[in-house]
Protein backbone atom coordinates (compact mmCIF):
# COMPACT_ATOMS: atom_id res chain seq x y z
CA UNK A 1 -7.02 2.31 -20.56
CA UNK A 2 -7.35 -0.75 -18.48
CA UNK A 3 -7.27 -1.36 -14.90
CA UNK A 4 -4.27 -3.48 -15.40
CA UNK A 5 -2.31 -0.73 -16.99
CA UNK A 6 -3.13 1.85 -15.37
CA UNK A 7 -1.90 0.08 -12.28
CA UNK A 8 0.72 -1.35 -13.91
CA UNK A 9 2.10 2.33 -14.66
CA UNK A 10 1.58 3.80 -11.45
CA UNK A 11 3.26 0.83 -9.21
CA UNK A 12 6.10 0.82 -11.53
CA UNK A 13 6.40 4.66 -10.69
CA UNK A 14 5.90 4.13 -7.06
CA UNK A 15 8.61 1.65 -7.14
CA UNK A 16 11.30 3.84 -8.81
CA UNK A 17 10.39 6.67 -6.49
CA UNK A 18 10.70 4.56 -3.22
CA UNK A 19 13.75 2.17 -4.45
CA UNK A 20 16.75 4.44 -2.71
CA UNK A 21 14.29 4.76 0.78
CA UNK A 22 13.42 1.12 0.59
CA UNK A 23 17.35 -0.22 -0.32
CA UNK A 24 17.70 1.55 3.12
CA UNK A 25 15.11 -0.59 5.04
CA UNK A 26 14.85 -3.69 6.37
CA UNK A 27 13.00 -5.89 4.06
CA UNK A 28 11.29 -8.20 6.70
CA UNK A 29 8.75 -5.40 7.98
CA UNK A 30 8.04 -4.62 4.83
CA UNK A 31 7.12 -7.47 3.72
CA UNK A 32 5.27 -8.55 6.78
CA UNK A 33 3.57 -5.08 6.66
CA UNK A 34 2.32 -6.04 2.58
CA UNK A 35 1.37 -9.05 3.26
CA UNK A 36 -1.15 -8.14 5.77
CA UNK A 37 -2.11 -5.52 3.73
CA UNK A 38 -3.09 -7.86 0.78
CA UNK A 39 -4.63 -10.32 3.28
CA UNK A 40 -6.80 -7.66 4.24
CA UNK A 41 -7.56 -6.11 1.12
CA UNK A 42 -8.84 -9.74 -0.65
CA UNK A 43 -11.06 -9.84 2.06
CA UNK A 44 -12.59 -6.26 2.51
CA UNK A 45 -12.58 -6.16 -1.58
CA UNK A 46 -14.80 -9.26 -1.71
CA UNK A 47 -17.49 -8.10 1.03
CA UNK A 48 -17.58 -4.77 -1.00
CA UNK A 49 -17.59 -6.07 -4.80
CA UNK A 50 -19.87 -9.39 -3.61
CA UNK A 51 -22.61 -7.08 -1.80
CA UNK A 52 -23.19 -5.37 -4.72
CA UNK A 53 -21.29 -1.60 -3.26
CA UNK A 54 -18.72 -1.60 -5.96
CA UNK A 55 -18.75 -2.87 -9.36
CA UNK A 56 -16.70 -3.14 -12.56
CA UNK A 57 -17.14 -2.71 -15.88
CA UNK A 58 -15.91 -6.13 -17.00
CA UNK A 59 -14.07 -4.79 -20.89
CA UNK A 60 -11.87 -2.70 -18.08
CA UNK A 61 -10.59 -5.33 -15.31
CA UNK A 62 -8.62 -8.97 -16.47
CA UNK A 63 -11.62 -11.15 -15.67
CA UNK A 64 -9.08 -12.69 -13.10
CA UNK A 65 -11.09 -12.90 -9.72
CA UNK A 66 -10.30 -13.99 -6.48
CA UNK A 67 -13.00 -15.07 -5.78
CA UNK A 68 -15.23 -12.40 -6.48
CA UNK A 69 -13.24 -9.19 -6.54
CA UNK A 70 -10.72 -8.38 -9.49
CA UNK A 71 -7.23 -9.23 -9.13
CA UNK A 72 -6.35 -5.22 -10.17
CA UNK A 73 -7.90 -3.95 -6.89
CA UNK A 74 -4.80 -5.56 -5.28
CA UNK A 75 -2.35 -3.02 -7.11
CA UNK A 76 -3.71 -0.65 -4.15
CA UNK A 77 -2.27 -2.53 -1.43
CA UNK A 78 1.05 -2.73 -3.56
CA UNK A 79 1.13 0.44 -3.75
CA UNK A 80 0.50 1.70 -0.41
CA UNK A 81 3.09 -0.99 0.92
CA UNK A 82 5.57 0.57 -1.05
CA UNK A 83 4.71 3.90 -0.82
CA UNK A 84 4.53 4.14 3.22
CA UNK A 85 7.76 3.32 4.28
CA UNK A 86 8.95 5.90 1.68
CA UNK A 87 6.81 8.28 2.94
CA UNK A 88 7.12 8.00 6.73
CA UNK A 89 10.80 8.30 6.05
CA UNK A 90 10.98 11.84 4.14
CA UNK A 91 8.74 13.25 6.68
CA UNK A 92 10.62 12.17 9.50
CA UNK A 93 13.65 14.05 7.65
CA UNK A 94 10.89 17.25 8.14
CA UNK A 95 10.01 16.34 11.55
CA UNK A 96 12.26 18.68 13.96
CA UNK A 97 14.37 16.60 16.15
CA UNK A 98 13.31 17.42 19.84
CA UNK A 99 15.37 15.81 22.19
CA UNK A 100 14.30 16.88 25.10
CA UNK A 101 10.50 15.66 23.71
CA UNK A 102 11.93 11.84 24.01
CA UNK A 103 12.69 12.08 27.27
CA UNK A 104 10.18 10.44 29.57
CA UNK A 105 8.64 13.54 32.15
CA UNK A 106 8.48 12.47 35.68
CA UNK A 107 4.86 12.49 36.74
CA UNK A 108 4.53 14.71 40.43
């Protein structure tokens, strides 16, 4: 299995899992949110695959690079953009609801 399917499967299952959480939520953070995610993961992926600490067997990835890293190693970012919001939702639905823990405290 290739790096492009394998990611392919699992963001397609990430994205049916989140879809009724992230209907629910405004798109604009999300997005925002992503895009710095991907920002930040071209550049950390480079540093890491163009210094030698990671590398790919090249019949697995596309041969797609940008510049140096494989464009699959972006499917994490994806992922974790859609997955978060999801997430932070269902446990706040597990979080008990203190009130009296969001009121300020008066300081003596």
């Amino acid at each position: 299995m290739t790096y492009v399917t394998l990611s392919i499967v699992v963001l397609a299952l990430l994205a049916g899992a989140t879809l009724r959480v992230r209907r629910r939520l405004a798109p604009a953070p999300m997005l925002l949110a992503g895009l710095g995610l991907l920002v930040l993961t071209v550049v950390f992926d480079n540093l890491i695959v163009g210094t030698g600490i990671v590398a790919y067997d090249s019949s697995l990835i596309s041969g797609v690079l940008i510049p140096v890293a494989p464009v699959e190693d972006l499917a994490y970012a994806i992922g974790a953009a859609l997955l978060m919001p999801a997430l932070w939702t269902w446990l706040a639905r597990l979080a008990p609801h203190d009130a009296s823990a969001a009121t300020p405290k008066e300081s003596p």
